[in-house]
C-alpha atoms as a PDB file:
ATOM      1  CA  UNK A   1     -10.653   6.356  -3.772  1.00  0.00           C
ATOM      2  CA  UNK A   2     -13.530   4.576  -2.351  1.00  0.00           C
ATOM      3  CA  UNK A   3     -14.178   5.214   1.126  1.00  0.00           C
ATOM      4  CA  UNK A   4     -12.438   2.669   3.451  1.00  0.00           C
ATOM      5  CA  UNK A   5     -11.246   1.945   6.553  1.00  0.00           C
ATOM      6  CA  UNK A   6      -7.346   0.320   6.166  1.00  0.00           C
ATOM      7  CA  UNK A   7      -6.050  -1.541   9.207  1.00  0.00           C
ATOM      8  CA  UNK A   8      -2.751  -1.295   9.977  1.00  0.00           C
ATOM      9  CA  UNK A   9      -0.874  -4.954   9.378  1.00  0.00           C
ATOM     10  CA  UNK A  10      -4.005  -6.282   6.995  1.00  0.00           C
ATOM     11  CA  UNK A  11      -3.182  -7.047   3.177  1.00  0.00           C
ATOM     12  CA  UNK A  12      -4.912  -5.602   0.563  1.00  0.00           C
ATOM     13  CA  UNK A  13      -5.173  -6.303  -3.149  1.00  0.00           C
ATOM     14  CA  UNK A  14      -5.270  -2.363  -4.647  1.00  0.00           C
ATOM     15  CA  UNK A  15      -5.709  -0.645  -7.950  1.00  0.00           C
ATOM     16  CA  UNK A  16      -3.235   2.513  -8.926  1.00  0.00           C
ATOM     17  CA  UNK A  17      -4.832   5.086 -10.692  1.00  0.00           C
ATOM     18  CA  UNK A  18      -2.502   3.977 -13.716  1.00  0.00           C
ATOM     19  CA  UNK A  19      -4.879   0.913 -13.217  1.00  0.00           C
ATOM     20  CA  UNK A  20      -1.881  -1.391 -12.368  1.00  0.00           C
ATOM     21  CA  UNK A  21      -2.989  -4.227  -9.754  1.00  0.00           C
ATOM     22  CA  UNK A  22      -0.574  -5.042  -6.977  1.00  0.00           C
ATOM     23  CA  UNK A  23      -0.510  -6.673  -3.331  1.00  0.00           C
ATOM     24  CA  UNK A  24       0.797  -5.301  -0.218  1.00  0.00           C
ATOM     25  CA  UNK A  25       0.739  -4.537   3.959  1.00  0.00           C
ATOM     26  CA  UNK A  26      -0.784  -1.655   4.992  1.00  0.00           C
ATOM     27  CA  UNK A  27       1.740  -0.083   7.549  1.00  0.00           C
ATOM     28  CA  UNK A  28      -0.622   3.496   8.228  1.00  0.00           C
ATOM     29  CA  UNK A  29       0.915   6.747   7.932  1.00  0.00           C
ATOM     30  CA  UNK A  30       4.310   6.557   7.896  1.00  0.00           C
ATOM     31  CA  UNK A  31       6.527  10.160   8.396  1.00  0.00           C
ATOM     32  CA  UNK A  32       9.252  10.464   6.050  1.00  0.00           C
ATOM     33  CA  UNK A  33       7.907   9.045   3.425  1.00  0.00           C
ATOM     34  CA  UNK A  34       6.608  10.725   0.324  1.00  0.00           C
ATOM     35  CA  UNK A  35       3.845  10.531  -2.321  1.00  0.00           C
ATOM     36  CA  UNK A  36       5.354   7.728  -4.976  1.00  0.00           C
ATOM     37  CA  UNK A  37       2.573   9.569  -7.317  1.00  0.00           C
ATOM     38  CA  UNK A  38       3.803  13.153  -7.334  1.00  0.00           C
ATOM     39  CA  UNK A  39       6.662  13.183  -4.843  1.00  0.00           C
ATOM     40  CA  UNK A  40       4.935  15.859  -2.339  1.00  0.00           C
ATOM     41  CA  UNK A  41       4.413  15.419   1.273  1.00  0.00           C
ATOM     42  CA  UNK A  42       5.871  13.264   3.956  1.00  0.00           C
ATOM     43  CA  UNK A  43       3.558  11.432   6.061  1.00  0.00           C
ATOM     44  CA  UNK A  44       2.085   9.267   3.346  1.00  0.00           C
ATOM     45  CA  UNK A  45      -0.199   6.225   3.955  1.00  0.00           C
ATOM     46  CA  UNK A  46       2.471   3.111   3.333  1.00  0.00           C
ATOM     47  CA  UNK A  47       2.333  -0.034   2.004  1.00  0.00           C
ATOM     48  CA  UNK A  48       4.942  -3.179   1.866  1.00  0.00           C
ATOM     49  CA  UNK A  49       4.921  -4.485  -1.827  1.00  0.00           C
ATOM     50  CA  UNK A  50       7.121  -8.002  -1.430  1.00  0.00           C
ATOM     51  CA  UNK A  51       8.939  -8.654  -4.572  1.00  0.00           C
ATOM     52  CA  UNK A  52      10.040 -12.441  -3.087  1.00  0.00           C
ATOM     53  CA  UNK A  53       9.876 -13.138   0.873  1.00  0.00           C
ATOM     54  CA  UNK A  54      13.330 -11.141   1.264  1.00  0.00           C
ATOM     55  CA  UNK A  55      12.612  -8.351  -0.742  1.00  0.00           C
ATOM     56  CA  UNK A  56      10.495  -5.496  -0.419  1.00  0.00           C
ATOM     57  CA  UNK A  57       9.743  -1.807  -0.936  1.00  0.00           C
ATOM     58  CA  UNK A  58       7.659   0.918   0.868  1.00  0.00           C
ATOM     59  CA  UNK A  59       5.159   2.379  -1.092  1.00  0.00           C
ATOM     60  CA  UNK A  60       3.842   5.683   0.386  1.00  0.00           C
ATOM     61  CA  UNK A  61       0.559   7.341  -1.350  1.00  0.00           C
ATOM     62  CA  UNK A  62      -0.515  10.634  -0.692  1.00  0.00           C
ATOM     63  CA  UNK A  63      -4.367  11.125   0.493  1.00  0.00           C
ATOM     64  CA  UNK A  64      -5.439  12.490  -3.286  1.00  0.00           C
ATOM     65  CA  UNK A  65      -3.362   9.581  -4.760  1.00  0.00           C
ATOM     66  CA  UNK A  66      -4.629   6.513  -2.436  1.00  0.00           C
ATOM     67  CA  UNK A  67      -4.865   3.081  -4.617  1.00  0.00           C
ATOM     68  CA  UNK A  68      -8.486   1.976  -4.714  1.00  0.00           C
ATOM     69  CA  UNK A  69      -9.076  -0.726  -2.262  1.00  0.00           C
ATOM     70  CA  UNK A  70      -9.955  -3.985  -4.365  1.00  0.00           C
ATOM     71  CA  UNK A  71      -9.913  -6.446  -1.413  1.00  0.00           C
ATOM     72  CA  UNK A  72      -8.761  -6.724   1.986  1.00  0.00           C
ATOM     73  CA  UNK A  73      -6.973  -9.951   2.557  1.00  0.00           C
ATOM     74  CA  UNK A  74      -6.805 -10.317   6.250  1.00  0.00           C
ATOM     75  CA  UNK A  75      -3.439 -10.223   8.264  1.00  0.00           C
ATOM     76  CA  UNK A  76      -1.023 -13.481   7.385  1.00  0.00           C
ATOM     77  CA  UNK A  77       1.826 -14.925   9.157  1.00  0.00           C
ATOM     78  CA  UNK A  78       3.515 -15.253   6.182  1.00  0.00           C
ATOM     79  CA  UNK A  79       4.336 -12.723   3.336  1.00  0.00           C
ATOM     80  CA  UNK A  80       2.300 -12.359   0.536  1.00  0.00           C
ATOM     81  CA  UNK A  81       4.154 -11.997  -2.384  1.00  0.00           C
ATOM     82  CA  UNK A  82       3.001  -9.273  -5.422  1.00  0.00           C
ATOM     83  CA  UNK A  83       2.863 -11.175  -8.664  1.00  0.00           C
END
């Protein structure tokens, strides 16, 4: 992962390492929740993916499995929706 400051509430557009592209809030580190790479841990830096604007998951990454940072989209008043 490229070196980068995530702010808490901001969007970003990320890459997986399985090189899948996807959308989501940044929420910080969020105890309880586990690596969705390798299922270790449980304080893992989370993300909201929004399937439609009443659905979503929590996506928690482990520090060696972070998504690289593509683009950070600002905050928004309204979701953002992962296509």
């Amino acid at each position: 992962m490229k070196k980068t400051s995530l702010k808490t509430d901001h969007w970003y557009k990320f890459k997986e390492q399985s090189g899948e592209v996807h959308i989501g809030q940044f929420l910080g580190r969020c105890e309880g929740f586990e690596c969705c790479v390798c299922g270790k841990g449980e304080n893992a830096y989370c993300f909201n993916i929004w399937y439609c604007k009443e659905d979503y998951e929590t996506w928690g990454y482990g520090k060696e499995h972070m998504p690289e940072i593509l683009e950070d989209l600002g905050t928004s008043e309204e979701v953002i929706v992962d296509r």
